[in-house]
C-alpha atoms as a PDB file:
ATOM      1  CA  UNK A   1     -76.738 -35.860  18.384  1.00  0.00           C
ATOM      2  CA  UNK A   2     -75.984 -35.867  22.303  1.00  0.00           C
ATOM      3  CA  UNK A   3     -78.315 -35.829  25.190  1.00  0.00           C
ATOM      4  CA  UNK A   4     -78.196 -32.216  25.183  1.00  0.00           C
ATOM      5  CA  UNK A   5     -79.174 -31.774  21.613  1.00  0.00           C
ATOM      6  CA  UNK A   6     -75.534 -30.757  20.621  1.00  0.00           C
ATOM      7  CA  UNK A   7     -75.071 -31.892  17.092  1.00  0.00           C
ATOM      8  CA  UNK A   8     -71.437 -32.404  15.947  1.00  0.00           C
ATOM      9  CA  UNK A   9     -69.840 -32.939  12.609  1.00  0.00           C
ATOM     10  CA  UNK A  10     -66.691 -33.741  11.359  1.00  0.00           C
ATOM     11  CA  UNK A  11     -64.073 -33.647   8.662  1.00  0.00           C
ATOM     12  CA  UNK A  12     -63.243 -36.729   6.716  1.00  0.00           C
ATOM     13  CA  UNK A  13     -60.092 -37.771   8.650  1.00  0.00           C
ATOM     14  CA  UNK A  14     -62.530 -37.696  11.926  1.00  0.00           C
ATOM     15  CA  UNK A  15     -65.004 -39.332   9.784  1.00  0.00           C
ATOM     16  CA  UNK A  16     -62.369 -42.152   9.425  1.00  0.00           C
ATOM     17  CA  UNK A  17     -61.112 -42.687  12.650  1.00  0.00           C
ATOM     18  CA  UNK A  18     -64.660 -43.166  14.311  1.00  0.00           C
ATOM     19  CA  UNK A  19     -65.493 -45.257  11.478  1.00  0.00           C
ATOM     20  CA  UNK A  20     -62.238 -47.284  12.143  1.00  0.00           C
ATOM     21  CA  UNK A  21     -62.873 -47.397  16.017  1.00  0.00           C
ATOM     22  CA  UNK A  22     -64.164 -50.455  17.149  1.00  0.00           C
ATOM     23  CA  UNK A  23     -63.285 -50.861  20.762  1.00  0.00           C
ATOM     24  CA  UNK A  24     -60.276 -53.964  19.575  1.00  0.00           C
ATOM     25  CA  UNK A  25     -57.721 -51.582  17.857  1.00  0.00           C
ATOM     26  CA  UNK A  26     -55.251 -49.736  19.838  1.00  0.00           C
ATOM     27  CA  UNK A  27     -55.060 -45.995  19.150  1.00  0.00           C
ATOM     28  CA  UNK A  28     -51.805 -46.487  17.085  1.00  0.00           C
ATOM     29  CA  UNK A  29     -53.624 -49.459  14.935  1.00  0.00           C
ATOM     30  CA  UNK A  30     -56.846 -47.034  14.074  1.00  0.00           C
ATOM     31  CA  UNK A  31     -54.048 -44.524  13.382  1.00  0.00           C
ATOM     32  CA  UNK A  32     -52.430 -46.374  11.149  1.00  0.00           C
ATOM     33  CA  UNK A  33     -55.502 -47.461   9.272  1.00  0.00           C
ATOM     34  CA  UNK A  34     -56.398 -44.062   8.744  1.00  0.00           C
ATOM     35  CA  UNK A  35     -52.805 -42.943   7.502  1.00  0.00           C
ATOM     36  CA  UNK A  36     -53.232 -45.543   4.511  1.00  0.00           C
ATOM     37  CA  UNK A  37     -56.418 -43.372   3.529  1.00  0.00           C
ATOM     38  CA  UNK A  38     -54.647 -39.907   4.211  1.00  0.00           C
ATOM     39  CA  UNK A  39     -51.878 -38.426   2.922  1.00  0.00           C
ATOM     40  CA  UNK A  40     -50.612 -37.641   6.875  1.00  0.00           C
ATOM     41  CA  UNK A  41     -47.679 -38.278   8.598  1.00  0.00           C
ATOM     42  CA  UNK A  42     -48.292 -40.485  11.761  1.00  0.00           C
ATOM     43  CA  UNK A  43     -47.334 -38.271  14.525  1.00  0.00           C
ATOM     44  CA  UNK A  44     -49.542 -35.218  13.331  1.00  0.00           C
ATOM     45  CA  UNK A  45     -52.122 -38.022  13.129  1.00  0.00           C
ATOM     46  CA  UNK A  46     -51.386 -39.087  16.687  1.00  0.00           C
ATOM     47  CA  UNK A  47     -51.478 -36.052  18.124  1.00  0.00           C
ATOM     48  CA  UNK A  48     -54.827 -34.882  16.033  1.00  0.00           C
ATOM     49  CA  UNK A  49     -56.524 -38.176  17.286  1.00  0.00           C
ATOM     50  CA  UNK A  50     -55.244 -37.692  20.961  1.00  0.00           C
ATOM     51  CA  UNK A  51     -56.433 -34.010  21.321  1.00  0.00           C
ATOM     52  CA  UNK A  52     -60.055 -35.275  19.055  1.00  0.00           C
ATOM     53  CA  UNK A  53     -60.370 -38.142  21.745  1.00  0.00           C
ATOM     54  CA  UNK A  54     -59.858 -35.497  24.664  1.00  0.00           C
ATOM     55  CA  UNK A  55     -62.803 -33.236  23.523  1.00  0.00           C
ATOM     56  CA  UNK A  56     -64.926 -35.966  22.631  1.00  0.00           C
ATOM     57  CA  UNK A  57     -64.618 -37.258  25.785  1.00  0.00           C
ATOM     58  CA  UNK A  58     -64.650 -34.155  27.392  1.00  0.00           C
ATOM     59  CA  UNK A  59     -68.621 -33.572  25.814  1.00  0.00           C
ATOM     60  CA  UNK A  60     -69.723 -37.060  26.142  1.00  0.00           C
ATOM     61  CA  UNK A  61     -69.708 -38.277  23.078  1.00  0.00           C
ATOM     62  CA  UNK A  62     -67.740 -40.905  23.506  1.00  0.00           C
ATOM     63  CA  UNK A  63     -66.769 -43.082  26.411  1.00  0.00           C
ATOM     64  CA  UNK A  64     -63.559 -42.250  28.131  1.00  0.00           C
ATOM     65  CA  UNK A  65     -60.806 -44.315  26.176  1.00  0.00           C
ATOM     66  CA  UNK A  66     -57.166 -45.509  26.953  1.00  0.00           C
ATOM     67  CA  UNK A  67     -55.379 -43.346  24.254  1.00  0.00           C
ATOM     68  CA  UNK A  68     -52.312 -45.546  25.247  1.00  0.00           C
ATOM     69  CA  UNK A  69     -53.869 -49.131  24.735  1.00  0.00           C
END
């Protein structure tokens, strides 16, 4: 739950990444990580992680990160 009372929820492949994301992994490592639990090509997983990251930051959820790093 957010400030605002929002309460999200997620599918298991968004489950995994913010399990996997600990603020040490690049985006490409956590991607990775996920793709050995997922039967997902890497770039679809990119792309789905870049555009999740976007909205998430976008409602405050999470802290603005360097998709790139």
């Amino acid at each position: 739950m957010t400030d605002s009372g929002q309460i999200y929820s997620c599918n298991s492949t968004a489950e995994a990444f913010l399990r996997l994301t600990d603020g040490n992994r690049s985006l490409g490592a956590t991607a990775d990580a996920v793709c050995e639990e997922f039967d997902v090509t890497r770039e679809q997983l990119l792309s789905d992680l870049e555009e999740l990251l976007t909205y998430l930051q976008s409602e405050g959820v999470i802290d603005n990160i360097d998709a790139n790093a």
